[in-house]
N, C-alpha and C. Protein backbone atom coordinates (compact mmCIF):
# COMPACT_ATOMS: atom_id res chain seq x y z
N UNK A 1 2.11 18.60 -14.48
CA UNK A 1 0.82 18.35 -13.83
C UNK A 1 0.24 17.02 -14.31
N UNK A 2 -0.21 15.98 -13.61
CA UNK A 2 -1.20 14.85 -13.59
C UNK A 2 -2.39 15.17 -13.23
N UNK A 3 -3.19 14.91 -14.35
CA UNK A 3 -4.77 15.06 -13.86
C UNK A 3 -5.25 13.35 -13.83
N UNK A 4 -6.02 12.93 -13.28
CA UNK A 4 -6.29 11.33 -13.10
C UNK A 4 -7.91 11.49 -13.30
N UNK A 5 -8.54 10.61 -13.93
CA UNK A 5 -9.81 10.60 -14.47
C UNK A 5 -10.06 8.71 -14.57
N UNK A 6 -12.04 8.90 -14.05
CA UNK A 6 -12.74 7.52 -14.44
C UNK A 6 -12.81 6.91 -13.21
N UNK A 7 -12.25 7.00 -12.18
CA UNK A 7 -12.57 6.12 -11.00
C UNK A 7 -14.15 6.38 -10.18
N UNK A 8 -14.93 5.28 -10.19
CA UNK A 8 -16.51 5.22 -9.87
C UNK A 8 -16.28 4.16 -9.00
N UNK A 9 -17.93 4.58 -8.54
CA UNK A 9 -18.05 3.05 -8.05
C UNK A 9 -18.93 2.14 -9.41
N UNK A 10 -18.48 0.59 -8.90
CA UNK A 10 -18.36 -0.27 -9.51
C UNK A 10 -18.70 -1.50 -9.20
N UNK A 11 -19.54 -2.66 -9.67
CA UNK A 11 -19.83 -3.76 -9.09
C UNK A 11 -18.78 -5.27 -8.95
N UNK A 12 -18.57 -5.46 -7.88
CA UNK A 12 -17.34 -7.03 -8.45
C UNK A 12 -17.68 -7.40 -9.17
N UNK A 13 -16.25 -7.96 -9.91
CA UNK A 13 -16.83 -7.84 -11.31
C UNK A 13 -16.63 -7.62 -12.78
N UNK A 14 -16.58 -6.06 -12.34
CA UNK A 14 -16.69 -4.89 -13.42
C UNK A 14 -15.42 -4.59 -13.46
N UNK A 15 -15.14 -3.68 -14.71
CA UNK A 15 -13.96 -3.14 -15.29
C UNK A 15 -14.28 -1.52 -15.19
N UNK A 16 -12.65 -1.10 -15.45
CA UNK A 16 -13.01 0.22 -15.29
C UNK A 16 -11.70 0.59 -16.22
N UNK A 17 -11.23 1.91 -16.63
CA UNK A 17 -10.40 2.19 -17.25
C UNK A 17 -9.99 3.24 -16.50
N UNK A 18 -8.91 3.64 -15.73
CA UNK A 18 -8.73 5.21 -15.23
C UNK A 18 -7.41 5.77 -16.12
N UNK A 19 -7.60 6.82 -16.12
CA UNK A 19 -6.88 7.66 -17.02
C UNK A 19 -6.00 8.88 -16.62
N UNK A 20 -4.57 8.89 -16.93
CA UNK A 20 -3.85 9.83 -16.35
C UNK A 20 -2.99 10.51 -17.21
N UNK A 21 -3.82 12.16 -17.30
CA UNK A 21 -3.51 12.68 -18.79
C UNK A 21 -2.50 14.37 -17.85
N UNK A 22 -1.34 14.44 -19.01
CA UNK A 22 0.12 14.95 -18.36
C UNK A 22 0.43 16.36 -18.99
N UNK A 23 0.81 17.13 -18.37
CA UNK A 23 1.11 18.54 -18.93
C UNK A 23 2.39 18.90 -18.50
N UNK A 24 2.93 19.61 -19.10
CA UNK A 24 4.21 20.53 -18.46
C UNK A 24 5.37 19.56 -18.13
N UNK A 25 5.26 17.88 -18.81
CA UNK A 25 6.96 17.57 -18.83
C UNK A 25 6.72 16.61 -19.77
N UNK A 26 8.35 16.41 -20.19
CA UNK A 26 8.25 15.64 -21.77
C UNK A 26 8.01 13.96 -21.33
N UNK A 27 6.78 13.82 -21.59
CA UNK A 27 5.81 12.48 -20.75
C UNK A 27 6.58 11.40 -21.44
N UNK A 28 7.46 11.31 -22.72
CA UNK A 28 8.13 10.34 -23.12
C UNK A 28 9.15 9.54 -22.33
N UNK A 29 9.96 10.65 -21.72
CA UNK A 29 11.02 10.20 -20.50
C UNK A 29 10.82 9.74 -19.67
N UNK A 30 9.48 10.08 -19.20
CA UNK A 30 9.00 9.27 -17.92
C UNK A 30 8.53 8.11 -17.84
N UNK A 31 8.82 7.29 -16.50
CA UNK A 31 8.48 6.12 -16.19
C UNK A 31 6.77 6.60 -15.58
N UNK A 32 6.17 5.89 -15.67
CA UNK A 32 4.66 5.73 -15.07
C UNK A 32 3.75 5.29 -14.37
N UNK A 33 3.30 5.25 -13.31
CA UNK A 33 2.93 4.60 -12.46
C UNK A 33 1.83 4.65 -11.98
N UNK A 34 1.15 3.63 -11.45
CA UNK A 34 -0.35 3.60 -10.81
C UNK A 34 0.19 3.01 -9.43
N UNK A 35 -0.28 3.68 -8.33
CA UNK A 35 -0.60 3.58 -6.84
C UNK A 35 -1.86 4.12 -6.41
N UNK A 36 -1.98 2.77 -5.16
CA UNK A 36 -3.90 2.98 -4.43
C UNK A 36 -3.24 2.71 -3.19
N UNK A 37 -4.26 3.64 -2.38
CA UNK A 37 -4.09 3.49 -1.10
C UNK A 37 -5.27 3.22 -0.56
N UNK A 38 -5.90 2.45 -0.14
CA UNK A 38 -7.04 1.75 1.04
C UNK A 38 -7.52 2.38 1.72
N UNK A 39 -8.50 2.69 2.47
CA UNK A 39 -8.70 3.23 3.44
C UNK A 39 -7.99 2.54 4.64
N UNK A 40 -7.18 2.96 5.42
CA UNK A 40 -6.44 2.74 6.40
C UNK A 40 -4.85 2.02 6.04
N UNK A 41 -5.03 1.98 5.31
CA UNK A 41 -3.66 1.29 4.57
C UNK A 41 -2.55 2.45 3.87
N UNK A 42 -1.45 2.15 3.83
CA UNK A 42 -0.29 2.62 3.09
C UNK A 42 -0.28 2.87 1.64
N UNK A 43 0.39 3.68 0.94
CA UNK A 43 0.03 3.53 -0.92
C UNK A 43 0.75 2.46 -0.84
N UNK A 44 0.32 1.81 -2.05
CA UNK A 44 1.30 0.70 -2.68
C UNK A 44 1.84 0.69 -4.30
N UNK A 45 2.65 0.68 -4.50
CA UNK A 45 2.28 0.36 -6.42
C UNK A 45 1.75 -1.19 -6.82
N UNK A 46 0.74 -0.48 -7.67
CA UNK A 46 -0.41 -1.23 -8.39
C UNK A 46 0.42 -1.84 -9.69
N UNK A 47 0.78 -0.86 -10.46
CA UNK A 47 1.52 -1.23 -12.05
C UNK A 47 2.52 0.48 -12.49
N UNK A 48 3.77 -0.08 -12.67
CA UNK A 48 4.35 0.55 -13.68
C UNK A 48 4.64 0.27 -14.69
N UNK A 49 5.01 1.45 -15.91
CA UNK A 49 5.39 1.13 -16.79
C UNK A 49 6.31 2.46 -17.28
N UNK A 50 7.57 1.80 -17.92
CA UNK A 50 8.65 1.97 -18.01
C UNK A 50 8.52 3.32 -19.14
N UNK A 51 9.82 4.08 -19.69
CA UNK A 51 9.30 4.92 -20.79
C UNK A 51 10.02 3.79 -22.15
N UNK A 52 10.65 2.91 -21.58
CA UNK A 52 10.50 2.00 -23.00
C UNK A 52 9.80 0.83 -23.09
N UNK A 53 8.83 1.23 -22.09
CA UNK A 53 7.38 0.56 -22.31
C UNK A 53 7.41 -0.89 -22.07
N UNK A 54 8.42 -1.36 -20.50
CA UNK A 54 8.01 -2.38 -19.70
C UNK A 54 7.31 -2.48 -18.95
N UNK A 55 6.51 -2.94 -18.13
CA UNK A 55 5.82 -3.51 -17.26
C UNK A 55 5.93 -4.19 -16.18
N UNK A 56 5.34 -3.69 -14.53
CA UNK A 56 5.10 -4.82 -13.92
C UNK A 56 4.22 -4.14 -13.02
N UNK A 57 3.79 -4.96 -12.45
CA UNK A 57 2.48 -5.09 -11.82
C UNK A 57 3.11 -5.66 -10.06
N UNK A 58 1.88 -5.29 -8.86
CA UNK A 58 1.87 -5.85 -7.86
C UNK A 58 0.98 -7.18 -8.09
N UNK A 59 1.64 -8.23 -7.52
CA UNK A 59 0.83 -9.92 -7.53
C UNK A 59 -0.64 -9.71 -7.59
N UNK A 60 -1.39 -9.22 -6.52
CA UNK A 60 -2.57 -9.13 -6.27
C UNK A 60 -3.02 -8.69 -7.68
N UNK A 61 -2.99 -8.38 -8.13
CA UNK A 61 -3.82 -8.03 -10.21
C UNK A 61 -3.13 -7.94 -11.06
N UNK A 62 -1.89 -9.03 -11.05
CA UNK A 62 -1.73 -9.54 -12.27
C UNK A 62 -2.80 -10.63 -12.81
N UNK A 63 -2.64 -10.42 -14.12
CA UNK A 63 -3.55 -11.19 -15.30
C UNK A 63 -5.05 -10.26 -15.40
N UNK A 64 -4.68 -9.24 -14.23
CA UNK A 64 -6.50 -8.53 -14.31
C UNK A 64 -6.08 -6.98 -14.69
N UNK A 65 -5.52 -6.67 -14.05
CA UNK A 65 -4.88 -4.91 -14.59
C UNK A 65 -3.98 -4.81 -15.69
N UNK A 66 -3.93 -3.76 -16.61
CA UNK A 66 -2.88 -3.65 -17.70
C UNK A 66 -2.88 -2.34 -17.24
N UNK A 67 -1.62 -1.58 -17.89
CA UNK A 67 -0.82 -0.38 -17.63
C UNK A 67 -0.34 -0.19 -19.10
N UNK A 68 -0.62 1.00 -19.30
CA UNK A 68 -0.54 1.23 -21.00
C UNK A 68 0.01 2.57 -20.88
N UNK A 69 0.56 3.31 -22.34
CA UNK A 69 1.10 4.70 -22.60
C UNK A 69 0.69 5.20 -23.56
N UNK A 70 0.34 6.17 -23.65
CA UNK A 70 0.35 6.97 -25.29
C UNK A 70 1.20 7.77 -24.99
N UNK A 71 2.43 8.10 -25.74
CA UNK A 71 2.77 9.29 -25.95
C UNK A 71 2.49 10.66 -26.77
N UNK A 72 1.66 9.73 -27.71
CA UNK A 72 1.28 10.85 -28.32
C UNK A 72 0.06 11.80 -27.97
N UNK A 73 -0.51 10.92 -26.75
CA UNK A 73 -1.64 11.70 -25.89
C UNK A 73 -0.98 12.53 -24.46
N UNK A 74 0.02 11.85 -24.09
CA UNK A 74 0.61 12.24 -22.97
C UNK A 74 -0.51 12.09 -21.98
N UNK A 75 -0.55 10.28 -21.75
CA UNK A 75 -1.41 10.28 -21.44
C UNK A 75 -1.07 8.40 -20.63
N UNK A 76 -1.15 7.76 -19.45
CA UNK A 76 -1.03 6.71 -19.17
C UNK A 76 -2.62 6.29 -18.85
N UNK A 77 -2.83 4.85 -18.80
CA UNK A 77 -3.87 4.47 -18.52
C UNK A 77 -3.74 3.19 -17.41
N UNK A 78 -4.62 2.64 -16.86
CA UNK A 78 -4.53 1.85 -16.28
C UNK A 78 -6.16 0.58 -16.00
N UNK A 79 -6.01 -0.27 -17.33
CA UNK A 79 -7.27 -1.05 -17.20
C UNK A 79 -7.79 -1.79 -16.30
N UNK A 80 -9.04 -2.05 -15.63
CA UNK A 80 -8.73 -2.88 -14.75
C UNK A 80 -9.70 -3.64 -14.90
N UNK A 81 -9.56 -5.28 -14.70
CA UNK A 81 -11.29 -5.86 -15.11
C UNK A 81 -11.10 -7.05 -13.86
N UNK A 82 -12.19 -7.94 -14.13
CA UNK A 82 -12.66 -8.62 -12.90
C UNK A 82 -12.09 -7.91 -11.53
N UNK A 83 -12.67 -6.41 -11.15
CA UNK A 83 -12.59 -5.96 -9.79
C UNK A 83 -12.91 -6.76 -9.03
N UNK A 84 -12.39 -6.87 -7.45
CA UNK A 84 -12.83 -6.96 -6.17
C UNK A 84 -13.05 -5.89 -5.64
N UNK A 85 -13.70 -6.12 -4.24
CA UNK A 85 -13.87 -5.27 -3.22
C UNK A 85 -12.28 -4.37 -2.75
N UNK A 86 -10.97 -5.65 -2.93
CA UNK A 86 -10.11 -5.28 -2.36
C UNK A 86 -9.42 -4.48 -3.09
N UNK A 87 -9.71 -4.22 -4.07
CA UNK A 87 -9.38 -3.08 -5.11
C UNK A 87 -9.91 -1.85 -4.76
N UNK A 88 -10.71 -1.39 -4.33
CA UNK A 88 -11.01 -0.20 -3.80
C UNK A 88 -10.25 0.89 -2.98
N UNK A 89 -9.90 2.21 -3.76
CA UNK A 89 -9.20 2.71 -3.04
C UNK A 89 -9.03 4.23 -3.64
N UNK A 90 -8.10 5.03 -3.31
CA UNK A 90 -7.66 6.25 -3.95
C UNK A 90 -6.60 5.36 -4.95
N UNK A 91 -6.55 5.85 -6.10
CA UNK A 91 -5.93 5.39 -7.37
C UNK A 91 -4.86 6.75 -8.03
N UNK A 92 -3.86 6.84 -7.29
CA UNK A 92 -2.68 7.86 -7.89
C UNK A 92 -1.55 7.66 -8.99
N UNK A 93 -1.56 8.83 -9.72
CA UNK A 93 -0.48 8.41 -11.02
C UNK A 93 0.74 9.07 -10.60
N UNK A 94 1.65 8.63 -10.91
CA UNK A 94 2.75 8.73 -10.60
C UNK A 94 3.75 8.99 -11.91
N UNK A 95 4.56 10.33 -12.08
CA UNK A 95 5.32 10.65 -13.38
C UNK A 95 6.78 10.54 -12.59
N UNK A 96 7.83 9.38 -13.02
CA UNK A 96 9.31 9.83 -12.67
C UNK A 96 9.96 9.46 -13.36
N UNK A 97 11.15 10.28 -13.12
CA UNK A 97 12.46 10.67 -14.15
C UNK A 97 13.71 10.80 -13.06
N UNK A 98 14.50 9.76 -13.71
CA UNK A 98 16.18 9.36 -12.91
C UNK A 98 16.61 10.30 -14.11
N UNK A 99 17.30 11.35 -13.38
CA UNK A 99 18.27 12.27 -14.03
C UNK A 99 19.49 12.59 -13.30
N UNK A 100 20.57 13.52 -14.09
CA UNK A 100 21.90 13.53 -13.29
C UNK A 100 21.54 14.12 -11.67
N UNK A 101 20.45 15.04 -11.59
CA UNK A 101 20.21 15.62 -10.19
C UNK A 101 19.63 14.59 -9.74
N UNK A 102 19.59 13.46 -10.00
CA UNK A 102 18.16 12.47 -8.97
C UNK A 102 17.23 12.00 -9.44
N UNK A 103 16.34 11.58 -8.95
CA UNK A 103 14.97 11.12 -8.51
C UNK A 103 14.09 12.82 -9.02
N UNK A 104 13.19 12.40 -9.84
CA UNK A 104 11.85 13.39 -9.88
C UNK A 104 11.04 12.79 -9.78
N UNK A 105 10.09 13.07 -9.12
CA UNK A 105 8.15 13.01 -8.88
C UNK A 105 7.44 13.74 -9.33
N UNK A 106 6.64 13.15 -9.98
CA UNK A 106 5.65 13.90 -9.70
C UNK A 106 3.80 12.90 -9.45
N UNK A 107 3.12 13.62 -9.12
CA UNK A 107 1.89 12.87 -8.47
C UNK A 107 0.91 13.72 -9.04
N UNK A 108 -0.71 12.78 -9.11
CA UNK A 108 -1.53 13.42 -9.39
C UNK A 108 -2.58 13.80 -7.98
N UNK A 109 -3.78 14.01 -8.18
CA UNK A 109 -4.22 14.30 -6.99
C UNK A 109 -5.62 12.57 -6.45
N UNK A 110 -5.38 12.02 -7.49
CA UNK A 110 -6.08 10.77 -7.03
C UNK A 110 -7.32 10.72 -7.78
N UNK A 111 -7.48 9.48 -7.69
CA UNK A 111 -9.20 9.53 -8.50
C UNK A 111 -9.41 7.77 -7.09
N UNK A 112 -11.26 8.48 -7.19
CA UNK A 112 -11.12 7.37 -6.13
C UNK A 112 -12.31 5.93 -6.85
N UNK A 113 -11.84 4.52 -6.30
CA UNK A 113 -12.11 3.60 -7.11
C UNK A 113 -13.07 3.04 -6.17
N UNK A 114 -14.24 2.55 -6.20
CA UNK A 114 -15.12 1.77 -5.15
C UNK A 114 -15.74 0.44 -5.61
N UNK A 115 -15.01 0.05 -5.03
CA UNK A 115 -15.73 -1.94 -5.24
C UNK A 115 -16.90 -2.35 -4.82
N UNK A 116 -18.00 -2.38 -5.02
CA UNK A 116 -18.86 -2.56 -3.83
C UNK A 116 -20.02 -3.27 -5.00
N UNK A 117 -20.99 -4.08 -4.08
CA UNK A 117 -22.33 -4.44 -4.66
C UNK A 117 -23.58 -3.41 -3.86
């Protein structure tokens, strides 16, 4: 289970921290991920990060978003500072694991982010 926490509204601008805290799989193995979807738009990935703790990001917020891990919280985060408007969106975490059966997912249920003045 992914629970996702912290997404408000927010002034351009502003920073926010959202938080995506993990139950019921060994959160070490997993790769990690932040995806937002727009209103009317497709999800996209925002930032992953690896379980040996690489990084990358979509163009649009690099140098402004970081993507972080605790394992010992079982717990990913995703910072975000000088927001835009165009940042606004549903903000989903994403838990996966390449194993001999495949591809695993798992998803949280969203936390939603609002850019606005």
């Amino acid at each position: 289970q992914l629970v996702e926490s912290g997404g408000t509204l927010v002034q351009p601008g502003g920073s926010l921290r959202l938080s995506c805290a993990s139950s019921g799989i060994i959160f070490s193995t997993f790769h990690m991920g932040w995806y937002r979807q727009a209103p009317g738009k497709q999800r996209e990935l925002v930032a992953r990060i690896t379980s040996g703790g690489s990084t990358n990001y979509v163009d649009s917020v690099k140098g402004r978003f970081t993507i972080s891990r605790d394992n010992a919280e079982n717990t990913a985060y995703l910072q975000m500072n000088s927001l835009k408007p165009d940042d606004t969106g549903v903000y989903y975490c994403n838990a996966r694991y390449f194993g001999l059966g495949g591809q695993t997912d798992y998803w949280g249920q969203g936390t939603l982010v609002t850019v606005s003045s």
